[in-house]
N, C-alpha and C. Protein backbone atom coordinates (compact mmCIF):
# COMPACT_ATOMS: atom_id res chain seq x y z
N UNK A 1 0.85 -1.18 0.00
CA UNK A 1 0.00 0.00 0.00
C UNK A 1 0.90 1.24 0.00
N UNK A 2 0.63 2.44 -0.83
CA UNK A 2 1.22 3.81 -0.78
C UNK A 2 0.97 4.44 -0.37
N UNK A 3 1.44 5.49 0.36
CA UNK A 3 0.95 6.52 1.13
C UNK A 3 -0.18 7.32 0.80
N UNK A 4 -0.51 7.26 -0.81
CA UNK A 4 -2.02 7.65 -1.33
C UNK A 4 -3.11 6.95 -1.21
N UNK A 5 -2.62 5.32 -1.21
CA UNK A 5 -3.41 4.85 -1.13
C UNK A 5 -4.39 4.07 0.36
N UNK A 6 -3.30 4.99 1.57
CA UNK A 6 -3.78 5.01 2.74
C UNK A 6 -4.98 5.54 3.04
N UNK A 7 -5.71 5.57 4.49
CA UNK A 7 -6.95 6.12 4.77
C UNK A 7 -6.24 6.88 6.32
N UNK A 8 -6.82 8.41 5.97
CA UNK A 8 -6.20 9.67 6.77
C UNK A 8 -7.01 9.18 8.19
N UNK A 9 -6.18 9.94 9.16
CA UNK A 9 -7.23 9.69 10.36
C UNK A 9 -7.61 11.27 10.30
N UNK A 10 -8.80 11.70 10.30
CA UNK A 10 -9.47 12.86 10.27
C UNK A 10 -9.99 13.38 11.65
N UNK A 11 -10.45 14.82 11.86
CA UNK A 11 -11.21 15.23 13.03
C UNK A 11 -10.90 16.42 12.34
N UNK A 12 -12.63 17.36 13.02
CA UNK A 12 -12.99 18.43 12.61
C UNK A 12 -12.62 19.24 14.05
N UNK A 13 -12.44 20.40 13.99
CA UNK A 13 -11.48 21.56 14.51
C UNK A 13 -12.85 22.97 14.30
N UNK A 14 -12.96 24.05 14.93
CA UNK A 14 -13.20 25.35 14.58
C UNK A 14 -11.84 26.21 13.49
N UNK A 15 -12.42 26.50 12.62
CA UNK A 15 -11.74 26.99 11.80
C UNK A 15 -10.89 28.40 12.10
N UNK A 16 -9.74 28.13 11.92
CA UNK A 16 -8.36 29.18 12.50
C UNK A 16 -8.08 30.34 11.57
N UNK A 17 -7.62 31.41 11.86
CA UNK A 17 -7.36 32.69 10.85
C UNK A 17 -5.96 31.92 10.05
N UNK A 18 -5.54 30.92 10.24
CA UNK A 18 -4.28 30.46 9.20
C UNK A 18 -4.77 29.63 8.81
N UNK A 19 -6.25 29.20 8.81
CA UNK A 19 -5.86 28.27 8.00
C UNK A 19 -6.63 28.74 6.26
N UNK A 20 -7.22 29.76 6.57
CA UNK A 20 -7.66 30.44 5.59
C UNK A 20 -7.20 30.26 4.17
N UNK A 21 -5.50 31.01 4.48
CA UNK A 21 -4.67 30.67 3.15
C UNK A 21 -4.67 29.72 2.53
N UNK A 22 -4.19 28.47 3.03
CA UNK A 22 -4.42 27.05 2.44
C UNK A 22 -6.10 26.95 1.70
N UNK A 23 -7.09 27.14 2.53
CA UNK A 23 -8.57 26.93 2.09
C UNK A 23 -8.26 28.00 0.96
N UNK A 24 -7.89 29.12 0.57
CA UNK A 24 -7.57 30.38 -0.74
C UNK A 24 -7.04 29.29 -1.34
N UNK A 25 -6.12 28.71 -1.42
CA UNK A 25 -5.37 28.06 -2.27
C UNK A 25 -6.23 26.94 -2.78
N UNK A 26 -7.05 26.11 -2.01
CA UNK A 26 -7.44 24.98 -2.42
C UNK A 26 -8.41 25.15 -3.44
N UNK A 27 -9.38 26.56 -2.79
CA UNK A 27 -10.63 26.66 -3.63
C UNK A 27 -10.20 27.56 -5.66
N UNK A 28 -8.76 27.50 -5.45
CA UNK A 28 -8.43 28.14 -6.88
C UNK A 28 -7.54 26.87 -7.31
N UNK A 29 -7.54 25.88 -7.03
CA UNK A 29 -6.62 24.62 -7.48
C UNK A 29 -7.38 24.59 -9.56
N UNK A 30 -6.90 24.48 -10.02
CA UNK A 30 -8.29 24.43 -11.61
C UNK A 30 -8.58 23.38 -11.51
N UNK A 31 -8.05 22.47 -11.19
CA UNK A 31 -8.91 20.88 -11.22
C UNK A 31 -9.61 20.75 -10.45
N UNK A 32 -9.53 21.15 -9.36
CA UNK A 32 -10.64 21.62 -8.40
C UNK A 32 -11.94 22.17 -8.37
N UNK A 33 -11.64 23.49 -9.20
CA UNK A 33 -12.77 23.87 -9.77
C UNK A 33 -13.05 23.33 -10.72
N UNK A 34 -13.18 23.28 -11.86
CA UNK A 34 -13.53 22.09 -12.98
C UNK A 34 -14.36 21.07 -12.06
N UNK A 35 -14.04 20.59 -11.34
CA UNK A 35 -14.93 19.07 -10.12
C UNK A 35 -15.99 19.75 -9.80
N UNK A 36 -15.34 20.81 -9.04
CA UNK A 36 -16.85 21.44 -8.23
C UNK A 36 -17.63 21.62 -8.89
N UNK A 37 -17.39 22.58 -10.39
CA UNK A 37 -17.96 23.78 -11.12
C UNK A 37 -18.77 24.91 -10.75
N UNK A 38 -17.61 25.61 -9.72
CA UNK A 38 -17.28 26.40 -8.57
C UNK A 38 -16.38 27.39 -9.33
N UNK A 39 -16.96 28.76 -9.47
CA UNK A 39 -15.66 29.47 -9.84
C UNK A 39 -14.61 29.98 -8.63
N UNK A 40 -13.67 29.79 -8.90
CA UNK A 40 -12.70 30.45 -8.04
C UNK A 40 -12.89 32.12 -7.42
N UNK A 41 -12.81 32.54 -6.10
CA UNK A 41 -12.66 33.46 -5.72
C UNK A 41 -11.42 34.56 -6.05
N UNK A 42 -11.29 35.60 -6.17
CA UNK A 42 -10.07 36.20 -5.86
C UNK A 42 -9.70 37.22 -4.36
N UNK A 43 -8.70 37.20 -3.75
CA UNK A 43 -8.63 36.75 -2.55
C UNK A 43 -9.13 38.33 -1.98
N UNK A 44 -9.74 39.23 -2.18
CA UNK A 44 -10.80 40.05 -1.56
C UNK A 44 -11.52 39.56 -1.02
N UNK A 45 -12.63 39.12 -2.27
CA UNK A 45 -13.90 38.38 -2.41
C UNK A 45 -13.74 37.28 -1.36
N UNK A 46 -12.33 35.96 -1.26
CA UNK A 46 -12.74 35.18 -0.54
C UNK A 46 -12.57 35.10 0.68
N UNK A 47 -11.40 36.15 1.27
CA UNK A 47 -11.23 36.85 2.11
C UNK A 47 -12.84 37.35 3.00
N UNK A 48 -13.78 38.03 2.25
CA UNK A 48 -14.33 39.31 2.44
C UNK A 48 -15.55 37.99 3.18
N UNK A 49 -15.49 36.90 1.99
CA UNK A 49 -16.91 35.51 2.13
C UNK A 49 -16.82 34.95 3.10
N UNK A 50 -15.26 34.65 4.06
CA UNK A 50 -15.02 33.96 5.09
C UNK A 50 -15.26 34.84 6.31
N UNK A 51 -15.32 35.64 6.16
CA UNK A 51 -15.09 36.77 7.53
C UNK A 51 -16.80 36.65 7.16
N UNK A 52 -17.74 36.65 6.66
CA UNK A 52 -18.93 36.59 6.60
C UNK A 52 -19.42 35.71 6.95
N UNK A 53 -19.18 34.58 6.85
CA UNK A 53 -19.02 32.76 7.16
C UNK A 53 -18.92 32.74 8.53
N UNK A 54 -17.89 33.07 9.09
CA UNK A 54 -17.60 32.87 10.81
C UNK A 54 -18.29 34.26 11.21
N UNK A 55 -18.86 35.01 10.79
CA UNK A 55 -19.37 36.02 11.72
C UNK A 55 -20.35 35.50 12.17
N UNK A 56 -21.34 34.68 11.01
CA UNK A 56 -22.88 34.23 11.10
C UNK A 56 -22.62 32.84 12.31
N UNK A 57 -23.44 33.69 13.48
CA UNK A 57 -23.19 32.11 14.67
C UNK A 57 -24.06 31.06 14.12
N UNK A 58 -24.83 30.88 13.45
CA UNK A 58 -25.82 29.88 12.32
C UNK A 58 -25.51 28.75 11.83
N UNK A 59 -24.12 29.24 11.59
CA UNK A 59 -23.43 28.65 10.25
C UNK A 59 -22.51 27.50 11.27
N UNK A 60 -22.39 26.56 11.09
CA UNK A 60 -21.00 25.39 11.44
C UNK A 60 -20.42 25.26 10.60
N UNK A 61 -19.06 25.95 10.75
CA UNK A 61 -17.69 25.37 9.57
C UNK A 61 -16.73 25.04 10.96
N UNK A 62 -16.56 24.34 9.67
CA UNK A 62 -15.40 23.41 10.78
C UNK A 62 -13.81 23.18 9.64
N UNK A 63 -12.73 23.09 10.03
CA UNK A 63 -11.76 22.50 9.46
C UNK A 63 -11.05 21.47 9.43
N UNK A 64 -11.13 20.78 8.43
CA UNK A 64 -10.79 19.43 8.44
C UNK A 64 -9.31 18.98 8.22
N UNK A 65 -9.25 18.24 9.74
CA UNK A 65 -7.66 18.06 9.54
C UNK A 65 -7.58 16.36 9.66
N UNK A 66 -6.21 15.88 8.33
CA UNK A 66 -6.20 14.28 8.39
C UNK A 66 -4.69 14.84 8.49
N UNK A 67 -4.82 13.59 9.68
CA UNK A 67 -3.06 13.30 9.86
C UNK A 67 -2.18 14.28 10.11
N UNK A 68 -3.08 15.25 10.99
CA UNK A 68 -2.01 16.26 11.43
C UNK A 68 -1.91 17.16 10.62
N UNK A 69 -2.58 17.92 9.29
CA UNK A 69 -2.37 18.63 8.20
C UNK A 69 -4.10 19.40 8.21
N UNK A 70 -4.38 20.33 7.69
CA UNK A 70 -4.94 20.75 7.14
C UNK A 70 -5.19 20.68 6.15
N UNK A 71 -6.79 19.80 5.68
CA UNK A 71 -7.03 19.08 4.38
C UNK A 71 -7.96 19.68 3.76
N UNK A 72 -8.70 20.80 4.15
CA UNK A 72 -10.25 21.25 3.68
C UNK A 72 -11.25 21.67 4.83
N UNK A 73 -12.06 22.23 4.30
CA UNK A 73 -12.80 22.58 5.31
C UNK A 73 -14.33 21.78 4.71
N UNK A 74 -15.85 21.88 5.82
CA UNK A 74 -16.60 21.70 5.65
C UNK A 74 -17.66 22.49 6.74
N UNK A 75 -18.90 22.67 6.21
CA UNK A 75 -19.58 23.77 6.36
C UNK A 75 -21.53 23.10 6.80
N UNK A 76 -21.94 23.76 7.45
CA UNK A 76 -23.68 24.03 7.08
C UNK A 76 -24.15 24.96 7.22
N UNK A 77 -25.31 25.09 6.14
CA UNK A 77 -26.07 26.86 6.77
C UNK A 77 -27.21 26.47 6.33
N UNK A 78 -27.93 27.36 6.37
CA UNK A 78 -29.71 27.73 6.12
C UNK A 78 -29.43 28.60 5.17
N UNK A 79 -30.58 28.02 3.73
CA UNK A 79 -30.61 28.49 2.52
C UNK A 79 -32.21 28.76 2.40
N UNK A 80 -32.70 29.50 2.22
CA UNK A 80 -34.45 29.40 1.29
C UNK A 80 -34.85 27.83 2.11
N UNK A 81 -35.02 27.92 3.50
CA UNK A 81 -35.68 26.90 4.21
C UNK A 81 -34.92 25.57 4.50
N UNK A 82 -33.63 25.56 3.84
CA UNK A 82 -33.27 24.04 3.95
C UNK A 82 -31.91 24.14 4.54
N UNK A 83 -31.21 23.08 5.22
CA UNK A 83 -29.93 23.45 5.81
C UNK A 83 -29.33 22.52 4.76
N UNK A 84 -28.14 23.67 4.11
CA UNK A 84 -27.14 22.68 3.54
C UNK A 84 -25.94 22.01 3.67
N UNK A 85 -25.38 21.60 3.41
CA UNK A 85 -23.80 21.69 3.59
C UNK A 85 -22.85 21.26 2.46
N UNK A 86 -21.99 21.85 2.66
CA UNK A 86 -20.79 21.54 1.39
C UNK A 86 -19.31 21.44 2.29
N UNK A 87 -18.54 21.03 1.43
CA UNK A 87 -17.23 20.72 1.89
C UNK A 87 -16.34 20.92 0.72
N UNK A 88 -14.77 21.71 1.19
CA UNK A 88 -13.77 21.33 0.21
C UNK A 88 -12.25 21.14 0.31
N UNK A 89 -11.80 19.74 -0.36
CA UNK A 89 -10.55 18.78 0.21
C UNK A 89 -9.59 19.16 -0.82
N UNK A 90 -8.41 19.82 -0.39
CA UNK A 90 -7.02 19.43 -1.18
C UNK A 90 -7.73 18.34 -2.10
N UNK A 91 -6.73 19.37 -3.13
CA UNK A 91 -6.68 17.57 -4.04
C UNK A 91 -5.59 16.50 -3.81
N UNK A 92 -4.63 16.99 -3.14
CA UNK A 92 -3.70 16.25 -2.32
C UNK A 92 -4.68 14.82 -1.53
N UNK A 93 -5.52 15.42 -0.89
CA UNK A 93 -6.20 14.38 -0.28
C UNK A 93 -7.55 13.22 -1.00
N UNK A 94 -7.58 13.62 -1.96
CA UNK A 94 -8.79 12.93 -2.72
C UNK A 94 -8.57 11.82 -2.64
N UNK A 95 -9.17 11.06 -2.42
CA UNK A 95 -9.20 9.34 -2.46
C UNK A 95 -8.63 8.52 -1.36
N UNK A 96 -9.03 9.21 -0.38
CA UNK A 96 -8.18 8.94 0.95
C UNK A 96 -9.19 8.14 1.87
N UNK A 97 -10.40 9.21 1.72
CA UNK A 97 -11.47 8.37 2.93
C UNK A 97 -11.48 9.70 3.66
N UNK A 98 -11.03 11.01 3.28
CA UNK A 98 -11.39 12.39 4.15
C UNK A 98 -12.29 12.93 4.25
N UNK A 99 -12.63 13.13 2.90
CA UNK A 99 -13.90 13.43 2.58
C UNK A 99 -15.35 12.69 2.85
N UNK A 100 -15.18 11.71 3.28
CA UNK A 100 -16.62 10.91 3.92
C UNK A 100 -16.04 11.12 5.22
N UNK A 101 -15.09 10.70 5.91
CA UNK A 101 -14.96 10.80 7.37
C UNK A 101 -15.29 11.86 7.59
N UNK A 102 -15.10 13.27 7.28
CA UNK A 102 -14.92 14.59 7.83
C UNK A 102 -16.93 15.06 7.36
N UNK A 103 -17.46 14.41 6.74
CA UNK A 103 -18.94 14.88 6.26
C UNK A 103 -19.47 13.31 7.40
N UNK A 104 -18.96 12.71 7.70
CA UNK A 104 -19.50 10.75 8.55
C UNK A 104 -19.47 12.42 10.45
N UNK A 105 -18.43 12.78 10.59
CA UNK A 105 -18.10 13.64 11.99
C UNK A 105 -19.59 14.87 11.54
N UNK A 106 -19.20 15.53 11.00
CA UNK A 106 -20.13 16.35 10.50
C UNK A 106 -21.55 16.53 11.09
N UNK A 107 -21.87 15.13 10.15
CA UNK A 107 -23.62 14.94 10.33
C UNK A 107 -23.81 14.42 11.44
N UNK A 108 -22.99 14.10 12.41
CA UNK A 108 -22.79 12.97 14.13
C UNK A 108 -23.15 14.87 14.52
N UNK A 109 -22.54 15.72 14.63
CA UNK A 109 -22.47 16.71 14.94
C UNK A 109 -23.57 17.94 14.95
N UNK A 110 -24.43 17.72 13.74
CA UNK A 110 -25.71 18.45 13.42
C UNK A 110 -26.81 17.63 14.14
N UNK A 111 -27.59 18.21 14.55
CA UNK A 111 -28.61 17.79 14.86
C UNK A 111 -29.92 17.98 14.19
N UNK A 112 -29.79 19.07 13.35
CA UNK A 112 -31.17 18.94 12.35
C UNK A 112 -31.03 18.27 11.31
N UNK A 113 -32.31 17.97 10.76
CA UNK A 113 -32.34 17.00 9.85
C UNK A 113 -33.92 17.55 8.76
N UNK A 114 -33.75 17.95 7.58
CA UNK A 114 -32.96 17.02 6.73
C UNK A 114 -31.86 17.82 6.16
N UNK A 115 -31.00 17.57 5.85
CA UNK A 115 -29.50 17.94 5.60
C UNK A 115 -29.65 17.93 4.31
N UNK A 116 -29.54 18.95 3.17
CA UNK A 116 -29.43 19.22 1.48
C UNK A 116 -27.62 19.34 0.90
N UNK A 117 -27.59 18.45 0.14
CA UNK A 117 -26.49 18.59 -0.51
C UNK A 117 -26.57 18.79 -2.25
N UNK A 118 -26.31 19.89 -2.61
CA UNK A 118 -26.10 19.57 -4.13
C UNK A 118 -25.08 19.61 -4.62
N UNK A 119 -24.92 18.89 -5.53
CA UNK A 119 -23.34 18.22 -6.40
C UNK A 119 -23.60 18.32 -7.76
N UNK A 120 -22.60 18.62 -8.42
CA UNK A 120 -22.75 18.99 -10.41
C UNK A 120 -22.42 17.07 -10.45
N UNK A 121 -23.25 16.95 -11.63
CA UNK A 121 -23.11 15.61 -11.69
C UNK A 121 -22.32 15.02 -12.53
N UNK A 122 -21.04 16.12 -12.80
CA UNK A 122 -19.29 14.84 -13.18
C UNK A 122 -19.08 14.65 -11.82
N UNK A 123 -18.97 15.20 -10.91
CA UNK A 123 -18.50 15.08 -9.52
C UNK A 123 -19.06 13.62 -9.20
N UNK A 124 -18.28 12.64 -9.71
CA UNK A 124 -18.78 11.39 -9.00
C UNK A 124 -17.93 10.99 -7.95
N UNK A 125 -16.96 11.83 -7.54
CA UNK A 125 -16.47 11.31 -6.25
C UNK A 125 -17.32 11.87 -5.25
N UNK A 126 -18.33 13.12 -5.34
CA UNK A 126 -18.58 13.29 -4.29
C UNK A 126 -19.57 12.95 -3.89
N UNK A 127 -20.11 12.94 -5.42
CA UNK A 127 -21.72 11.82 -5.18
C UNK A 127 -21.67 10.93 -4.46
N UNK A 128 -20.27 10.18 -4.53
CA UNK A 128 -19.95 8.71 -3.51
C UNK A 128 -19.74 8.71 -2.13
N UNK A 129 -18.90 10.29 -2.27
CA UNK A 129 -19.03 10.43 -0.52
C UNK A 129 -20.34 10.74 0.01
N UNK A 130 -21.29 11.59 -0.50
CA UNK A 130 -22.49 11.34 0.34
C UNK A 130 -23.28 10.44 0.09
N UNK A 131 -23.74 9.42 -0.71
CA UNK A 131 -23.94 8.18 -0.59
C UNK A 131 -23.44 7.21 0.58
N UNK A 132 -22.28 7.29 0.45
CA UNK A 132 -21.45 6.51 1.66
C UNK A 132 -21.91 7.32 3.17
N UNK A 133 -22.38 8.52 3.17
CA UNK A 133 -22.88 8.71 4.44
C UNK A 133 -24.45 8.55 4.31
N UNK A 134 -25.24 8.09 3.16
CA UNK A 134 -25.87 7.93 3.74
C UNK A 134 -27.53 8.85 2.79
N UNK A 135 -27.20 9.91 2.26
CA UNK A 135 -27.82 10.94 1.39
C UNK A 135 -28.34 9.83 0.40
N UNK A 136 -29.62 10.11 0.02
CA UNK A 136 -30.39 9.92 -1.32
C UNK A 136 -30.85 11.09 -2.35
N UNK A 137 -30.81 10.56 -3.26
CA UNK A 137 -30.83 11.40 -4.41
C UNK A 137 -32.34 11.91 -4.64
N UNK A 138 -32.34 13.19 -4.23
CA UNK A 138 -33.90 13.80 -4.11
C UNK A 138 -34.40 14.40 -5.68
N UNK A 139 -35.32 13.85 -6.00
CA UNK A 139 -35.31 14.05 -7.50
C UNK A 139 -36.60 15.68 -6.95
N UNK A 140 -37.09 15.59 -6.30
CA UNK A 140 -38.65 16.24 -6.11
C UNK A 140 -37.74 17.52 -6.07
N UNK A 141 -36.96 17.75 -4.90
CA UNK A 141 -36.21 18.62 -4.34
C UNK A 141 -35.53 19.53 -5.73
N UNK A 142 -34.71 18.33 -6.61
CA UNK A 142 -33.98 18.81 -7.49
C UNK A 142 -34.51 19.88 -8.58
N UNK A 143 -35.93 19.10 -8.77
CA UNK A 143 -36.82 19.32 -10.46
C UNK A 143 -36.41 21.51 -9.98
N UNK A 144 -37.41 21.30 -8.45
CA UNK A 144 -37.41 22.62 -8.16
C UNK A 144 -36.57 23.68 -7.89
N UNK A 145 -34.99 22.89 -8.08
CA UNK A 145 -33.88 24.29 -7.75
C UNK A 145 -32.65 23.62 -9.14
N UNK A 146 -33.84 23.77 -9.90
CA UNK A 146 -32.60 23.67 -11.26
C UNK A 146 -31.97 25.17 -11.68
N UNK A 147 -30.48 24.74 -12.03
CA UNK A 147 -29.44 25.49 -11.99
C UNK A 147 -29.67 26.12 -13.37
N UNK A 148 -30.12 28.27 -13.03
CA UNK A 148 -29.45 28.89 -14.27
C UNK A 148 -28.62 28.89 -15.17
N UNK A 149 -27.94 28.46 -14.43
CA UNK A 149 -26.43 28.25 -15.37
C UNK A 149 -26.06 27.32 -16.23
N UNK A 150 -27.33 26.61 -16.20
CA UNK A 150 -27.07 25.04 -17.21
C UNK A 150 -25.99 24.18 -16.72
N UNK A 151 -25.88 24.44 -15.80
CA UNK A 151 -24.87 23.11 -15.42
C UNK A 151 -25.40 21.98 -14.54
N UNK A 152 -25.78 20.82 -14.79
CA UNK A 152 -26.64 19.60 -14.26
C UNK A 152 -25.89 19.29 -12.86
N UNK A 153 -27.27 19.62 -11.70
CA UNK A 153 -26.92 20.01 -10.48
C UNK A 153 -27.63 18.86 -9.69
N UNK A 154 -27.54 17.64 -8.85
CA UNK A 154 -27.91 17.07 -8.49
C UNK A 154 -28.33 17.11 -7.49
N UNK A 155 -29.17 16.96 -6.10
CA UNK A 155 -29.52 17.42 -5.00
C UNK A 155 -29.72 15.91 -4.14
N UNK A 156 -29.05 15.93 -2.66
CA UNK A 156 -29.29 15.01 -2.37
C UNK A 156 -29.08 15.30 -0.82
N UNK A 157 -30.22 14.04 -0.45
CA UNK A 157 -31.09 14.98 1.15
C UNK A 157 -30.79 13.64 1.95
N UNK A 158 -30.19 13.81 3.44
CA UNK A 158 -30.11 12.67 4.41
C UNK A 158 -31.63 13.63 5.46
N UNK A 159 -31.99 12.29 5.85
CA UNK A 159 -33.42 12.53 6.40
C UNK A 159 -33.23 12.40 7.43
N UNK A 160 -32.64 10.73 8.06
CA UNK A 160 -32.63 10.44 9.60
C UNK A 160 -31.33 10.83 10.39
């Protein structure tokens, strides 16, 4: 087995004023974006979004650290009635098992329910991580928050 092909030991943290930079860096990776189909911030804007993020006491972000590193962060808030959440991992870390562990801590952690996730649907790794915790693919949910932008947006809701 290779060190990639290990599984991180993860735990979520309150998110630190250093670790910001790294999260700047991750969310402008281009392959990154391309996955998400997420445009990249420029560091005003993402600067200006995070200080907005931790102001709101509402909101749970948390930072996700495997193995002693800072790997991504992950998030929930209240949107137009529904609580969502999103998450985002180095690509350093993709295929590790971070990304379900750190969303597996997450949802142990929330207590409301039902939890909305939407994902562009090349993103089949992440489709898999919330599958693997557990999310079904809400078609009802979806029909009604189809994406302006033409980009095929999948929606998917954990209930219990």
């Amino acid at each position: 087995m290779t060190e990639a092909d290990a599984v991180a030991t993860v735990h979520l943290r309150r998110v630190e004023d250093r670790d910001l930079e790294l999260f700047f860096d991750h969310q402008k990776d281009p392959q990154a974006v391309e996955m998400a189909a997420f445009p990249a911030r420029d560091r005003e804007r993402f600067f200006a979004h995070w200080a907005k993020v931790r102001a709101d006491s509402t909101n749970v972000v948390r930072t996700i650290v495997a193995d002693g590193h800072v790997a991504g962060n992950i998030g929930s808030w209240q949107d137009a009635g529904q609580q969502l959440l999103g998450y985002w991992i180095g690509r350093e870390w993709w295929g590790r098992g971070v990304a379900t562990r750190a969303l597996a801590l997450l949802i142990d952690e929330l207590s409301v329910r039902p939890l909305y996730a939407h994902v562009v649907a090349h993103n089949v790794g992440s489709i898999r991580v919330l599958q693997k915790c557990g999310f079904e693919h809400d078609r009802v949910t979806e029909a009604k928050a189809a994406a302006p932008d033409g980009v095929e947006e999948l929606v998917f809701v954990l209930e219990g």
